[in-house]
PDB file of N, CA and C in Angstrom:
ATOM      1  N   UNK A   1     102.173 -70.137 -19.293  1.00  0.00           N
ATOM      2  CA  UNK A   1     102.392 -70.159 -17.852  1.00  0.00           C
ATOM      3  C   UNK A   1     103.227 -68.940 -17.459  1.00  0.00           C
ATOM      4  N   UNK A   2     103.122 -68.639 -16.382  1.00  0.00           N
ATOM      5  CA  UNK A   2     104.158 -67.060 -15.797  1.00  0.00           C
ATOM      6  C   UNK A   2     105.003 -67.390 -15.175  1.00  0.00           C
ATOM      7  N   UNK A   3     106.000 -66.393 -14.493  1.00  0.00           N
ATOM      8  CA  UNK A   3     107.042 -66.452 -13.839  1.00  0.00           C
ATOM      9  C   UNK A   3     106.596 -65.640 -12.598  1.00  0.00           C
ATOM     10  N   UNK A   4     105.406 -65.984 -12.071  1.00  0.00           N
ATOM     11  CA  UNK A   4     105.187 -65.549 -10.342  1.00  0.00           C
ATOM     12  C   UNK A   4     105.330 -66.229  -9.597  1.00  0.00           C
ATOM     13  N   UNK A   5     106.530 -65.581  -8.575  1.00  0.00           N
ATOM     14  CA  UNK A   5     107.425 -65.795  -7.705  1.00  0.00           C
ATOM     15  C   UNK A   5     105.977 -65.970  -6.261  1.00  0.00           C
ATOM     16  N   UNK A   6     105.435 -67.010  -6.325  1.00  0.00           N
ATOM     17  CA  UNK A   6     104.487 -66.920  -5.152  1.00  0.00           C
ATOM     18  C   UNK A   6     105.224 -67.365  -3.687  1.00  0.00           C
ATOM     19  N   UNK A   7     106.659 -67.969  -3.924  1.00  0.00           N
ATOM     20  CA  UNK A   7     106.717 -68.039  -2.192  1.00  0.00           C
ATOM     21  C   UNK A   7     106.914 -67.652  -1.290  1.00  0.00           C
ATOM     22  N   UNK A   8     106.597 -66.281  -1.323  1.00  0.00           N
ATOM     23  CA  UNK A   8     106.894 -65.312  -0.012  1.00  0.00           C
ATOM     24  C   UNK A   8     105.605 -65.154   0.320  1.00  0.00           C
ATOM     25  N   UNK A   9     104.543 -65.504  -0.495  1.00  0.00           N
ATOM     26  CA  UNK A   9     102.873 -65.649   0.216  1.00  0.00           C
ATOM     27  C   UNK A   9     102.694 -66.667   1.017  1.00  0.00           C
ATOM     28  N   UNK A  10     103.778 -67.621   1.822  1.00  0.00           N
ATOM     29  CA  UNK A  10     103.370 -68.744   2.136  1.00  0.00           C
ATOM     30  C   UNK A  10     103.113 -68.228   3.451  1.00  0.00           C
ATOM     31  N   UNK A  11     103.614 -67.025   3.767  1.00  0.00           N
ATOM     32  CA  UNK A  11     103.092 -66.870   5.197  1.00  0.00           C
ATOM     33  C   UNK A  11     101.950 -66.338   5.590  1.00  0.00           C
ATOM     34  N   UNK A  12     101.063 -65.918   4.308  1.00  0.00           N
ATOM     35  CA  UNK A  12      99.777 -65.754   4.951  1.00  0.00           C
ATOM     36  C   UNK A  12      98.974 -66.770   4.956  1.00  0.00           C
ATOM     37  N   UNK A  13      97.443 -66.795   5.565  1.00  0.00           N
ATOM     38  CA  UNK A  13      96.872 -67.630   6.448  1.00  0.00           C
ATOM     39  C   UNK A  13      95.703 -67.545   5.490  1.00  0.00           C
ATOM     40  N   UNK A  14      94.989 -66.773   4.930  1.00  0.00           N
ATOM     41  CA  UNK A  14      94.147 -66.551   4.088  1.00  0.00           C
ATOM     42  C   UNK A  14      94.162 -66.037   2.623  1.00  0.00           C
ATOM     43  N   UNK A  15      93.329 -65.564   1.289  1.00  0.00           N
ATOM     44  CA  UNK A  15      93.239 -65.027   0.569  1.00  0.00           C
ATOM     45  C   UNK A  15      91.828 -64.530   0.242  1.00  0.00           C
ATOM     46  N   UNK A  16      92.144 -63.215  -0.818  1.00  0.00           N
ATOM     47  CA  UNK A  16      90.481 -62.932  -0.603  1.00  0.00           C
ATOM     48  C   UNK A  16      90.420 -63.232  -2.376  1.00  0.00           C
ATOM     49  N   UNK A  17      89.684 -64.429  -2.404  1.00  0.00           N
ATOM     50  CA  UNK A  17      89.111 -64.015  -4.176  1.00  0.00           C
ATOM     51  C   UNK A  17      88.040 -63.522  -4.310  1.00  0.00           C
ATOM     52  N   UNK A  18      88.201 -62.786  -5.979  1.00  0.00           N
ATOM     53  CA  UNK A  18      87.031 -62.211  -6.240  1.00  0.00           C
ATOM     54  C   UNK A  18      86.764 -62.756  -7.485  1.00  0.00           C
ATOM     55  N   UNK A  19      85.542 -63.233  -8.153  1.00  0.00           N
ATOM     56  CA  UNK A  19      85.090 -63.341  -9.145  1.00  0.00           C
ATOM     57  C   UNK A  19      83.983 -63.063  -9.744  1.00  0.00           C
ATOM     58  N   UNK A  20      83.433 -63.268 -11.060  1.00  0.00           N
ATOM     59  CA  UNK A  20      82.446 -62.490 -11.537  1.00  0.00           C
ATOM     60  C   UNK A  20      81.190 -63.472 -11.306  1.00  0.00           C
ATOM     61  N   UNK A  21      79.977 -62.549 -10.144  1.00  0.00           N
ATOM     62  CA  UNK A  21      78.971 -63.338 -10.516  1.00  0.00           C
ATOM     63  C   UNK A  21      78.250 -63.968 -11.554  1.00  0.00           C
ATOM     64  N   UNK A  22      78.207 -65.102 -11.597  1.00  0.00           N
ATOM     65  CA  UNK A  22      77.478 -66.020 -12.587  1.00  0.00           C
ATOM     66  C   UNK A  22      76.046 -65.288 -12.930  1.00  0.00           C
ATOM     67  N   UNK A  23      75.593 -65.159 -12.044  1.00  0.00           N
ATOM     68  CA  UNK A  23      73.880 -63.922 -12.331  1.00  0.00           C
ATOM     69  C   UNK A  23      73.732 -62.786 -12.615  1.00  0.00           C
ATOM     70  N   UNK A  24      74.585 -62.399 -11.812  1.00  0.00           N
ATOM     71  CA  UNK A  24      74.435 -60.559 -11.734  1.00  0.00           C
ATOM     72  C   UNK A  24      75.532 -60.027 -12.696  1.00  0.00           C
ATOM     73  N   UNK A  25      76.976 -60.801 -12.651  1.00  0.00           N
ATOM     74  CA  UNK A  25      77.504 -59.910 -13.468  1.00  0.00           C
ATOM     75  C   UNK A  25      78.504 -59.131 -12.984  1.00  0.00           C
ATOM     76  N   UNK A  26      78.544 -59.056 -11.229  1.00  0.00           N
ATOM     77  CA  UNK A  26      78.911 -58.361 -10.541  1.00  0.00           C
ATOM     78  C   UNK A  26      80.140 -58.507  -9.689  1.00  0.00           C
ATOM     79  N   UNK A  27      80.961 -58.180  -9.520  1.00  0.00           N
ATOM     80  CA  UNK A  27      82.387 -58.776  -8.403  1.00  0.00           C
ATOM     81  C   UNK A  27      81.919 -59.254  -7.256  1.00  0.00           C
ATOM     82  N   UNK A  28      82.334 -60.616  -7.133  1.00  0.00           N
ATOM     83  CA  UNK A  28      81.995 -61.328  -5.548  1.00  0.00           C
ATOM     84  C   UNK A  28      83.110 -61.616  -5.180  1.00  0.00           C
ATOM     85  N   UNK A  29      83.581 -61.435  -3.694  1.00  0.00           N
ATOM     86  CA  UNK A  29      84.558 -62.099  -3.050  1.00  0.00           C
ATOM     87  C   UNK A  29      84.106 -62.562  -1.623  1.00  0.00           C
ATOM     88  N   UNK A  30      85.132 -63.609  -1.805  1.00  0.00           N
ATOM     89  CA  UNK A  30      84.991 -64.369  -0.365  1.00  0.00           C
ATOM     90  C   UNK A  30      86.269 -64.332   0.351  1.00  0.00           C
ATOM     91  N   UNK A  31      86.700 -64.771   1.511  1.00  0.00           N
ATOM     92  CA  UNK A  31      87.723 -65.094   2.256  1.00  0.00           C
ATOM     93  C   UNK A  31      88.128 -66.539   2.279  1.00  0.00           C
ATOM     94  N   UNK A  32      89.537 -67.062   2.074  1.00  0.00           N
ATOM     95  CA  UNK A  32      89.478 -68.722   2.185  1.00  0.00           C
ATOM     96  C   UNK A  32      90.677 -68.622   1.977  1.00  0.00           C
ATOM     97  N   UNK A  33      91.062 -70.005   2.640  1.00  0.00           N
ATOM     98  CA  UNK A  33      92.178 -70.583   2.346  1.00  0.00           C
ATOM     99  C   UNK A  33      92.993 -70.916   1.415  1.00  0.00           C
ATOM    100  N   UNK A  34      94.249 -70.977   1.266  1.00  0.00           N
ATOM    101  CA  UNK A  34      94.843 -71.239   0.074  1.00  0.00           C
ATOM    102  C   UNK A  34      95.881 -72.291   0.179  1.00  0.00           C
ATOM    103  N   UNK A  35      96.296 -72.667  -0.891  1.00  0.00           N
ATOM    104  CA  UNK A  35      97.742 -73.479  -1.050  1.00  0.00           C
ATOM    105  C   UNK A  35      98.394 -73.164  -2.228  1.00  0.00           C
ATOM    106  N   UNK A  36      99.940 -73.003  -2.134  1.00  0.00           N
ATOM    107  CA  UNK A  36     100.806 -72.624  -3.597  1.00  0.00           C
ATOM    108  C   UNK A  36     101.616 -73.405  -3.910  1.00  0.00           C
ATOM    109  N   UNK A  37     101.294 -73.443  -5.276  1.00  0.00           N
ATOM    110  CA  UNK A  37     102.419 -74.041  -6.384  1.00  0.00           C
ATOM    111  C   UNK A  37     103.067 -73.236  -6.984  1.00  0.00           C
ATOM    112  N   UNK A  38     104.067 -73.574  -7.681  1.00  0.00           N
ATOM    113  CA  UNK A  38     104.781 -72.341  -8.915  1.00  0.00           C
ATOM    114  C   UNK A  38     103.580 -72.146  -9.679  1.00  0.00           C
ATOM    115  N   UNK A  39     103.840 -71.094  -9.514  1.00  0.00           N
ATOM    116  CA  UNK A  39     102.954 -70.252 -10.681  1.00  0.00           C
ATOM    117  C   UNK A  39     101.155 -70.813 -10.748  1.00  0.00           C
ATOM    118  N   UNK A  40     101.044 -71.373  -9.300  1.00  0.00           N
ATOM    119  CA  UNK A  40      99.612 -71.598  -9.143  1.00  0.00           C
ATOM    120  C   UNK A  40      99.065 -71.549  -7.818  1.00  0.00           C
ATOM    121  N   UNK A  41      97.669 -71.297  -7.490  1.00  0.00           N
ATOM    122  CA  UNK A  41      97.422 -70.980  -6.048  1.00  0.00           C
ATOM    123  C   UNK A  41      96.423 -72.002  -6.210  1.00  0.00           C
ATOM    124  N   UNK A  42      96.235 -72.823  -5.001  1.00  0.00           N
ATOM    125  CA  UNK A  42      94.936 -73.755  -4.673  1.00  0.00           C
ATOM    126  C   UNK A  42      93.956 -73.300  -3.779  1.00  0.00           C
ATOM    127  N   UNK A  43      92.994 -73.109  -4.148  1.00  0.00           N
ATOM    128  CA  UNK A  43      92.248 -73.099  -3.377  1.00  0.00           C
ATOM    129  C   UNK A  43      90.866 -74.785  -3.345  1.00  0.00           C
ATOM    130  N   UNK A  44      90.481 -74.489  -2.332  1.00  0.00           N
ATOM    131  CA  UNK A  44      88.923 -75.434  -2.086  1.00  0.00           C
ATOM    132  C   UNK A  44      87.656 -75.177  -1.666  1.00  0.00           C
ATOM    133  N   UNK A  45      86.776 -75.385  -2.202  1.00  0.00           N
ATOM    134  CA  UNK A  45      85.614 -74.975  -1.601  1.00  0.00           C
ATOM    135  C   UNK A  45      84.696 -76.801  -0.699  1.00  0.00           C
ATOM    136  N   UNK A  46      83.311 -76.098  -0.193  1.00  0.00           N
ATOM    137  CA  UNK A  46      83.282 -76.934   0.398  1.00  0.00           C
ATOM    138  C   UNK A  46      82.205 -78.146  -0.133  1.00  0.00           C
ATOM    139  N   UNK A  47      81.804 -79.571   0.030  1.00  0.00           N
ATOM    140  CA  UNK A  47      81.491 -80.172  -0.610  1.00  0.00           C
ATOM    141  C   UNK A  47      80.430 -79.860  -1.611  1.00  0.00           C
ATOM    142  N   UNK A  48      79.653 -79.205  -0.784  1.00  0.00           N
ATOM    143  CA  UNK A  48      78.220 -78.483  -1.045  1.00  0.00           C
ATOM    144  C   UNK A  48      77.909 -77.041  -2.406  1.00  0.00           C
ATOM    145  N   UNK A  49      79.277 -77.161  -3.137  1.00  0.00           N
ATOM    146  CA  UNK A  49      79.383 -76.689  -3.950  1.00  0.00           C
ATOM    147  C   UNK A  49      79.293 -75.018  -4.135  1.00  0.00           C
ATOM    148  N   UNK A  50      79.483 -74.215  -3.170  1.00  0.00           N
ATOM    149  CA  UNK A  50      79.614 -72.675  -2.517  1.00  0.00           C
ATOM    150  C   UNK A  50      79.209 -72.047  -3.906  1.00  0.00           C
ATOM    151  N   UNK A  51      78.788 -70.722  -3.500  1.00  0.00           N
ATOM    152  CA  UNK A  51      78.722 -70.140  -4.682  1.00  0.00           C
ATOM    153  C   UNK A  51      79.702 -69.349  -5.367  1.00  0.00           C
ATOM    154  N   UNK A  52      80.993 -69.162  -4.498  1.00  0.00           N
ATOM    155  CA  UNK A  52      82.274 -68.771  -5.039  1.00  0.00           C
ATOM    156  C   UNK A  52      82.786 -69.736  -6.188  1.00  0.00           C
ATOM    157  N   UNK A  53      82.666 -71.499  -5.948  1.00  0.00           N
ATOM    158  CA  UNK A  53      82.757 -72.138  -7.196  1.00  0.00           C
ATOM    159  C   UNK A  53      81.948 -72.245  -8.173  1.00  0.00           C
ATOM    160  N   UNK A  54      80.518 -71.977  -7.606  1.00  0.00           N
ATOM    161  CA  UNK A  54      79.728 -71.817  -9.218  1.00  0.00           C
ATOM    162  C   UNK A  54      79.700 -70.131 -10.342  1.00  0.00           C
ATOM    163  N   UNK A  55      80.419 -69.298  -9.607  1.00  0.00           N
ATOM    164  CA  UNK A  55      80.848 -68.639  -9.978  1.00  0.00           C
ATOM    165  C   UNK A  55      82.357 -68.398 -10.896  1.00  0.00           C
ATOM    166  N   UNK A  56      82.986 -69.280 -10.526  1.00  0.00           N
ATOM    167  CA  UNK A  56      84.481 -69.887 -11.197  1.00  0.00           C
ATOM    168  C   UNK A  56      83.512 -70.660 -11.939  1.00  0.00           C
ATOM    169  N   UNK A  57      82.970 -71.778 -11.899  1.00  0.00           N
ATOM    170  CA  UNK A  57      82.714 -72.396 -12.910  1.00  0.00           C
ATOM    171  C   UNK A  57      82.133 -71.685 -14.413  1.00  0.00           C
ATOM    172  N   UNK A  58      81.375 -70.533 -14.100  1.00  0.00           N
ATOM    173  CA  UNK A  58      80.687 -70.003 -15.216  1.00  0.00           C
ATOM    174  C   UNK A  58      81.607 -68.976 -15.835  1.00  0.00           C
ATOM    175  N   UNK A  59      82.805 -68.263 -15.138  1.00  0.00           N
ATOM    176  CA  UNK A  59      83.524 -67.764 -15.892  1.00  0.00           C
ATOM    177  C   UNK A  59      84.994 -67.757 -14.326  1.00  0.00           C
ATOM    178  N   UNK A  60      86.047 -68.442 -15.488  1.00  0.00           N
ATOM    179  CA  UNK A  60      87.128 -68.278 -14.525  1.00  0.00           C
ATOM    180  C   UNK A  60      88.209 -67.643 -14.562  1.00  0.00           C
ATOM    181  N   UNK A  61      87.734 -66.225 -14.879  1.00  0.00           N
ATOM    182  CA  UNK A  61      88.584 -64.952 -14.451  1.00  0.00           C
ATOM    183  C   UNK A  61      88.721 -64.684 -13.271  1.00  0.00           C
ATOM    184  N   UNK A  62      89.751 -64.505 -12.449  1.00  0.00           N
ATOM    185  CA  UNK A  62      89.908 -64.102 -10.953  1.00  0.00           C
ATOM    186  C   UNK A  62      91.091 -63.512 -10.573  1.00  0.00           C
ATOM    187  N   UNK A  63      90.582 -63.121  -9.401  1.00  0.00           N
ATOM    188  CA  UNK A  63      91.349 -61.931  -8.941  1.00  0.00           C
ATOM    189  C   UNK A  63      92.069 -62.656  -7.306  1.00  0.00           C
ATOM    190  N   UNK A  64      92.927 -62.900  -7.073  1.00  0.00           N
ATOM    191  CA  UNK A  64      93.338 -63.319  -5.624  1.00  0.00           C
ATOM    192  C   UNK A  64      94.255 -62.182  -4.941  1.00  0.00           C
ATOM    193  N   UNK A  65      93.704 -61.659  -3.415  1.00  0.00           N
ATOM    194  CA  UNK A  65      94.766 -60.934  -2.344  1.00  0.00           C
ATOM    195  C   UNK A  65      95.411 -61.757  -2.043  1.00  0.00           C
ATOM    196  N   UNK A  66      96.540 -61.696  -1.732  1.00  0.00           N
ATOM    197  CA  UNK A  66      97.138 -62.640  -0.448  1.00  0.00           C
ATOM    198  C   UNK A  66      98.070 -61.433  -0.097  1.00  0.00           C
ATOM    199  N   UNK A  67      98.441 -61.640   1.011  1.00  0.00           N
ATOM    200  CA  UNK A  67      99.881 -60.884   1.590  1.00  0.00           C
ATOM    201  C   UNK A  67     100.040 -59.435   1.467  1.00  0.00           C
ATOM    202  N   UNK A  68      98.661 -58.597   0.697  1.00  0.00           N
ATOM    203  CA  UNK A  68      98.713 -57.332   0.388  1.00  0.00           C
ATOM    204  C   UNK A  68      98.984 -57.733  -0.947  1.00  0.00           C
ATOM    205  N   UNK A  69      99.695 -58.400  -1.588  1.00  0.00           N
ATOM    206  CA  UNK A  69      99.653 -58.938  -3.338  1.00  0.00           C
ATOM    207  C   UNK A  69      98.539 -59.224  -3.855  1.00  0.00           C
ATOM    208  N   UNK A  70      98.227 -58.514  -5.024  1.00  0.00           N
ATOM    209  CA  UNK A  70      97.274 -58.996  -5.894  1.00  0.00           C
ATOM    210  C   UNK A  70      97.773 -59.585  -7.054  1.00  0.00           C
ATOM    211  N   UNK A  71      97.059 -60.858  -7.347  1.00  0.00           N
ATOM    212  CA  UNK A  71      97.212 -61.628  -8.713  1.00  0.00           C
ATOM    213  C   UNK A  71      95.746 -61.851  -9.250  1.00  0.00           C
ATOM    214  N   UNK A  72      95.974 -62.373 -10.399  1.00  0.00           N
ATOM    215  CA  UNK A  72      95.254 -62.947 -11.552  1.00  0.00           C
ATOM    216  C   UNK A  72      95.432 -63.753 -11.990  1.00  0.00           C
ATOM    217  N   UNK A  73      94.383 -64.600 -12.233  1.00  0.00           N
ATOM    218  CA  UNK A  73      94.475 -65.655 -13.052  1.00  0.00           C
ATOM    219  C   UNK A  73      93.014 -66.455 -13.997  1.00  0.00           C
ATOM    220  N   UNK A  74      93.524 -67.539 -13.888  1.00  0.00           N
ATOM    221  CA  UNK A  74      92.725 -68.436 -14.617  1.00  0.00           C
ATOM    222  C   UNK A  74      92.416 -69.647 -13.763  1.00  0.00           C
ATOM    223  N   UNK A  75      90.642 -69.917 -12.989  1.00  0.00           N
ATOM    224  CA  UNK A  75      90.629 -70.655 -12.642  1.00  0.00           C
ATOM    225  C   UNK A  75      90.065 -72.057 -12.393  1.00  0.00           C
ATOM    226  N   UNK A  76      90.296 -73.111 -12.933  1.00  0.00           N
ATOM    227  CA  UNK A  76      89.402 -74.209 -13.396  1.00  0.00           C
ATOM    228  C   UNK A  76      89.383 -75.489 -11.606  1.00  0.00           C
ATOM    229  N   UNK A  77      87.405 -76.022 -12.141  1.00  0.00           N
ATOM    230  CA  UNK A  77      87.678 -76.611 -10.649  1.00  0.00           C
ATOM    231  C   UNK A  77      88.448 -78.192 -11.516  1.00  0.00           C
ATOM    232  N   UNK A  78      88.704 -78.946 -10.713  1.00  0.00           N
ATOM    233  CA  UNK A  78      89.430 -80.092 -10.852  1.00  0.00           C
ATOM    234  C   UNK A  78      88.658 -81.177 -10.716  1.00  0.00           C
ATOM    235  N   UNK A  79      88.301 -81.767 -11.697  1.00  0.00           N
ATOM    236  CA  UNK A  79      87.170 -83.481 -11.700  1.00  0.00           C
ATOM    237  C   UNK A  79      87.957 -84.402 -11.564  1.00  0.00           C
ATOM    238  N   UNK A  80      89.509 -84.429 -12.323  1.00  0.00           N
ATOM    239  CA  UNK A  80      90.315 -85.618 -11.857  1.00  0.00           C
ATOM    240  C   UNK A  80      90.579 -85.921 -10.694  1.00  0.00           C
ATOM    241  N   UNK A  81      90.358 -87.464 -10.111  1.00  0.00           N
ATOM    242  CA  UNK A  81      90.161 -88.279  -9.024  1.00  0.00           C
ATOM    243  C   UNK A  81      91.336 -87.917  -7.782  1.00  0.00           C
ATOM    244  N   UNK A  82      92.510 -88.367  -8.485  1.00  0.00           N
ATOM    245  CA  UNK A  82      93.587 -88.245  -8.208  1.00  0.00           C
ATOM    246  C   UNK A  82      94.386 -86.904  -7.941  1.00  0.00           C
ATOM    247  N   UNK A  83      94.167 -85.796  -8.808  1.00  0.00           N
ATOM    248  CA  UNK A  83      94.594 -84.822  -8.552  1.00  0.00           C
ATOM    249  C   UNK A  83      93.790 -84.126  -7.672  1.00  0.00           C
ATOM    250  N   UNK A  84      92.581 -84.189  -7.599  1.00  0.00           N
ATOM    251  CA  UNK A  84      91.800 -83.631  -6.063  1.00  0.00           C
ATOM    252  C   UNK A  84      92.476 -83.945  -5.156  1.00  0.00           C
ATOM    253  N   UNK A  85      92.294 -85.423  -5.215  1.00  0.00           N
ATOM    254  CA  UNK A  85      93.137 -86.143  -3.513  1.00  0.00           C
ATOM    255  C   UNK A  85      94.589 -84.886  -3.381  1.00  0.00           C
ATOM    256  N   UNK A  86      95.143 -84.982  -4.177  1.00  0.00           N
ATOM    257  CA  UNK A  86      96.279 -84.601  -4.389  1.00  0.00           C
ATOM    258  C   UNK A  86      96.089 -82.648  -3.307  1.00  0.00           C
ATOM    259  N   UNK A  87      95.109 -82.149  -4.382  1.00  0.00           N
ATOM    260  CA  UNK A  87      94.920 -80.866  -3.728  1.00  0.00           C
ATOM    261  C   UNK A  87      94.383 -81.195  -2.353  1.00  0.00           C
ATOM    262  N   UNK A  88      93.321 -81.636  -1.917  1.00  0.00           N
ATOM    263  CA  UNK A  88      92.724 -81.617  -0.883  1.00  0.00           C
ATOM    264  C   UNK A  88      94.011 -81.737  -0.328  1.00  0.00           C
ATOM    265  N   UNK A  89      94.935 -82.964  -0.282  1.00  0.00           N
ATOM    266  CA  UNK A  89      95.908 -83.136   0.994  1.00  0.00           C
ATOM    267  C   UNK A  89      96.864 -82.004   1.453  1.00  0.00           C
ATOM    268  N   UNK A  90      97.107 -81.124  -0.164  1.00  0.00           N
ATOM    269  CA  UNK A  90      98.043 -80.202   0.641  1.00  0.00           C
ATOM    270  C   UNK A  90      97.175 -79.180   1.290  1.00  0.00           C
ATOM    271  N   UNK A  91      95.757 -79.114   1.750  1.00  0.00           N
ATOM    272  CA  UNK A  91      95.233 -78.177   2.807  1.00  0.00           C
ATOM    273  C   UNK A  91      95.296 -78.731   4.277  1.00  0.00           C
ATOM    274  N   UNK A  92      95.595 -80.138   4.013  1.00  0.00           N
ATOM    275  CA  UNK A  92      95.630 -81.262   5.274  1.00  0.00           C
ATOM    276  C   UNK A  92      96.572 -81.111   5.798  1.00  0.00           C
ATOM    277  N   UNK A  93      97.784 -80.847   4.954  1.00  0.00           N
ATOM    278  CA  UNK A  93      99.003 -80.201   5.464  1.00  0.00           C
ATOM    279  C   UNK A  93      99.262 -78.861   5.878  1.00  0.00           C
ATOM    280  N   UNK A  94      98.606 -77.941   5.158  1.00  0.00           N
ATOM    281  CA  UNK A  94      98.848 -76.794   5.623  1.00  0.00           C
ATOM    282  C   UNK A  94      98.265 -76.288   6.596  1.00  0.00           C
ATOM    283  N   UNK A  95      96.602 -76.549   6.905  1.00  0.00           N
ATOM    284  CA  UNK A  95      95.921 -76.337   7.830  1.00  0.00           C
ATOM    285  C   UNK A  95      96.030 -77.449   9.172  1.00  0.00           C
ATOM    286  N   UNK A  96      95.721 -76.763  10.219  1.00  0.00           N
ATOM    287  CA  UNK A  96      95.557 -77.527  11.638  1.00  0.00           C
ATOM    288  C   UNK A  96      93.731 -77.877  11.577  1.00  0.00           C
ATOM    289  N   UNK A  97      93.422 -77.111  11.340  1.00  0.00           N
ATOM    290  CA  UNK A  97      91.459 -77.317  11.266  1.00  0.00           C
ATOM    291  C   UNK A  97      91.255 -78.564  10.244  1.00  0.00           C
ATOM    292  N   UNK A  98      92.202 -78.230   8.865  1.00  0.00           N
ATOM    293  CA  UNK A  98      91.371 -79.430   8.330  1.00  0.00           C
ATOM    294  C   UNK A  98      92.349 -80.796   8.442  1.00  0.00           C
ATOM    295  N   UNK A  99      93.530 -80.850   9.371  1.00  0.00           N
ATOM    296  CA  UNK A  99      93.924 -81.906   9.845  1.00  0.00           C
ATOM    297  C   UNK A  99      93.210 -82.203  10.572  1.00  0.00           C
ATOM    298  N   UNK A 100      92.341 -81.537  11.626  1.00  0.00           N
ATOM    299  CA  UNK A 100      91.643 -82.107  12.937  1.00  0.00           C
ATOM    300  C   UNK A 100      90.216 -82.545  12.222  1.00  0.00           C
ATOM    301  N   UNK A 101      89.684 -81.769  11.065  1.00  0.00           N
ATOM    302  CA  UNK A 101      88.700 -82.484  10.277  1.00  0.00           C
ATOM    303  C   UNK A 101      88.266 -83.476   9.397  1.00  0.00           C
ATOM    304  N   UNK A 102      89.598 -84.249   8.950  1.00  0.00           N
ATOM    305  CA  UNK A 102      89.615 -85.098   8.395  1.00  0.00           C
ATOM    306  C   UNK A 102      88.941 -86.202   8.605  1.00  0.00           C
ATOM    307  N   UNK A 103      88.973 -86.453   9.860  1.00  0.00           N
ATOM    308  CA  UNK A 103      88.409 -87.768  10.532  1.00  0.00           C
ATOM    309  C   UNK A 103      87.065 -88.049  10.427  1.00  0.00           C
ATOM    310  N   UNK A 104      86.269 -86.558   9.983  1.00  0.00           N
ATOM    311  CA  UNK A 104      85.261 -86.718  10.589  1.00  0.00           C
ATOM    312  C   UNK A 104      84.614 -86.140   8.951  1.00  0.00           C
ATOM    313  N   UNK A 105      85.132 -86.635   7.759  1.00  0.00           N
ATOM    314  CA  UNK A 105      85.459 -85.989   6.611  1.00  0.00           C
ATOM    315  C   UNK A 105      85.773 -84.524   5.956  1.00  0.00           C
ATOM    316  N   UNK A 106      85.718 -84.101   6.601  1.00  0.00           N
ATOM    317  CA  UNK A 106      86.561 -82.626   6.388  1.00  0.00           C
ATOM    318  C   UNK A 106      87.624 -82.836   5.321  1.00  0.00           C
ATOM    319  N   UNK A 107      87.602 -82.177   4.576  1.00  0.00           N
ATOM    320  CA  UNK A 107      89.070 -82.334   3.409  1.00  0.00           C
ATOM    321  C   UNK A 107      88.622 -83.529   2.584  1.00  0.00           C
ATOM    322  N   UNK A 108      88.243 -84.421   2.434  1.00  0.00           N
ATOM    323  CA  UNK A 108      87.693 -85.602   1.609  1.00  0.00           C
ATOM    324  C   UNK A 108      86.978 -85.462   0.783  1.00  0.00           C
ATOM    325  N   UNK A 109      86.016 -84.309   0.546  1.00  0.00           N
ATOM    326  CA  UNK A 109      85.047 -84.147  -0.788  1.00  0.00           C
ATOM    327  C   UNK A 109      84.878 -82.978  -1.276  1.00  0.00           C
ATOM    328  N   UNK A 110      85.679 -82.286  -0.521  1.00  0.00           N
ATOM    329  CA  UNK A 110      85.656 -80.719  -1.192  1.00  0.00           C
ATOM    330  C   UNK A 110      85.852 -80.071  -2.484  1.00  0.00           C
ATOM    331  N   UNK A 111      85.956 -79.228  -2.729  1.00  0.00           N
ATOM    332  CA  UNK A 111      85.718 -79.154  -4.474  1.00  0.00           C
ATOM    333  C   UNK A 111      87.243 -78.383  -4.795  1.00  0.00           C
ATOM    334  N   UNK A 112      88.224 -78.778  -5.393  1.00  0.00           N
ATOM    335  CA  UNK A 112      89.132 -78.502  -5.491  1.00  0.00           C
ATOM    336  C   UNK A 112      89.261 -77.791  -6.328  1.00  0.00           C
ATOM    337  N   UNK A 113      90.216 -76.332  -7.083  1.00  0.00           N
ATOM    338  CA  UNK A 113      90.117 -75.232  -7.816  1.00  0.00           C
ATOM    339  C   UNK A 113      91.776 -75.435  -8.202  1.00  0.00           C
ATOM    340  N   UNK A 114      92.937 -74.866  -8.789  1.00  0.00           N
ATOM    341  CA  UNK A 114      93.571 -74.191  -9.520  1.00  0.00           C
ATOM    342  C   UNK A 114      93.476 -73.343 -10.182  1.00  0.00           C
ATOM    343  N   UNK A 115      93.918 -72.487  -9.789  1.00  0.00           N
ATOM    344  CA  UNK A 115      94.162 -71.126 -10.814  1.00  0.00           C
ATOM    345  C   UNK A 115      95.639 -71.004 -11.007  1.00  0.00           C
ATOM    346  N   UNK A 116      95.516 -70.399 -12.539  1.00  0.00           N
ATOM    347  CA  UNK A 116      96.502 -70.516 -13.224  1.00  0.00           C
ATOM    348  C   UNK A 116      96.956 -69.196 -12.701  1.00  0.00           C
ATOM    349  N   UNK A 117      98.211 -68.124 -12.826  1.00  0.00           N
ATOM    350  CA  UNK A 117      98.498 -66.762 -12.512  1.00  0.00           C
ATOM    351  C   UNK A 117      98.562 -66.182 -13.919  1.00  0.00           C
ATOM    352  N   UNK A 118      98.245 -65.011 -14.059  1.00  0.00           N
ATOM    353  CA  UNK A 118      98.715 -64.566 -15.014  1.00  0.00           C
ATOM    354  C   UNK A 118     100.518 -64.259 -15.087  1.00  0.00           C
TER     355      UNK A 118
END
C-alpha cells in the first residue's frame, strides 16, 4: 500500500482515467467521477457495464488526473455485496445528481471499482 496524501483532491469534481484497451491495446480515457480513501480513489461505472470497466477488468493498470495530479494504480471492480453498497453510497454523498438519482435507481447497481495508488 502507499503513502498518497489524496486529500487535497477532494476539491475536484471530476477525474480523467486512462486505461489499456482490452482490444486494441491502446490508451482509453474517459471523464468521471470519483471518491477518496487513503491511499485509494473510487470510482463507478454505470450498470450497463461501460467499456472503461471492461477495460479495467482485462488489465488493471491505470492512470488517474485529478486536480492537475497524476496517479497510478491498481484497479479491481468490486463483486462483494456489501462493499459496493458501501462504494456506491459514498457517490450518494458526494454527488447532488446521484442523490437526486437514487430514487429512481441511480447509484443502486452501478459497477463499483477501487484502485489501489501506487
Amino acid at each position: 500500500m502507499s503513502d498518497v496524501d489524496v486529500h487535497d483532491l477532494e476539491h475536484a469534481w471530476n477525474c480523467r482515467l486512462t486505461a489499456v484497451g482490452r482490444k486494441s491495446g491502446e490508451p482509453r480515457s474517459v471523464t468521471i467521477w470519483f471518491a477518496l480513501e487513503p491511499d485509494r480513489v473510487l470510482l463507478t461505472g454505470s450498470k450497463s457495464n461501460p467499456h472503461w470497466c471492461r477495460n479495467v477488468r482485462a488489465n488493471g493498470r491505470v492512470e488517474l488526473e485529478i486536480g492537475g495530479r497524476t496517479l497510478t494504480g491498481s484497479a479491481t471492480l468490486i463483486d462483494d455485496p456489501e462493499r459496493a453498497a458501501e462504494i456506491r453510497q459514498r457517490f450518494v454523498e458526494r454527488y447532488l445528481l446521484a442523490r437526486l438519482s437514487r430514487p429512481f435507481g441511480g447509484y443502486t447497481k452501478s459497477i463499483p471499482v477501487v484502485v489501489e495508488l501506487d
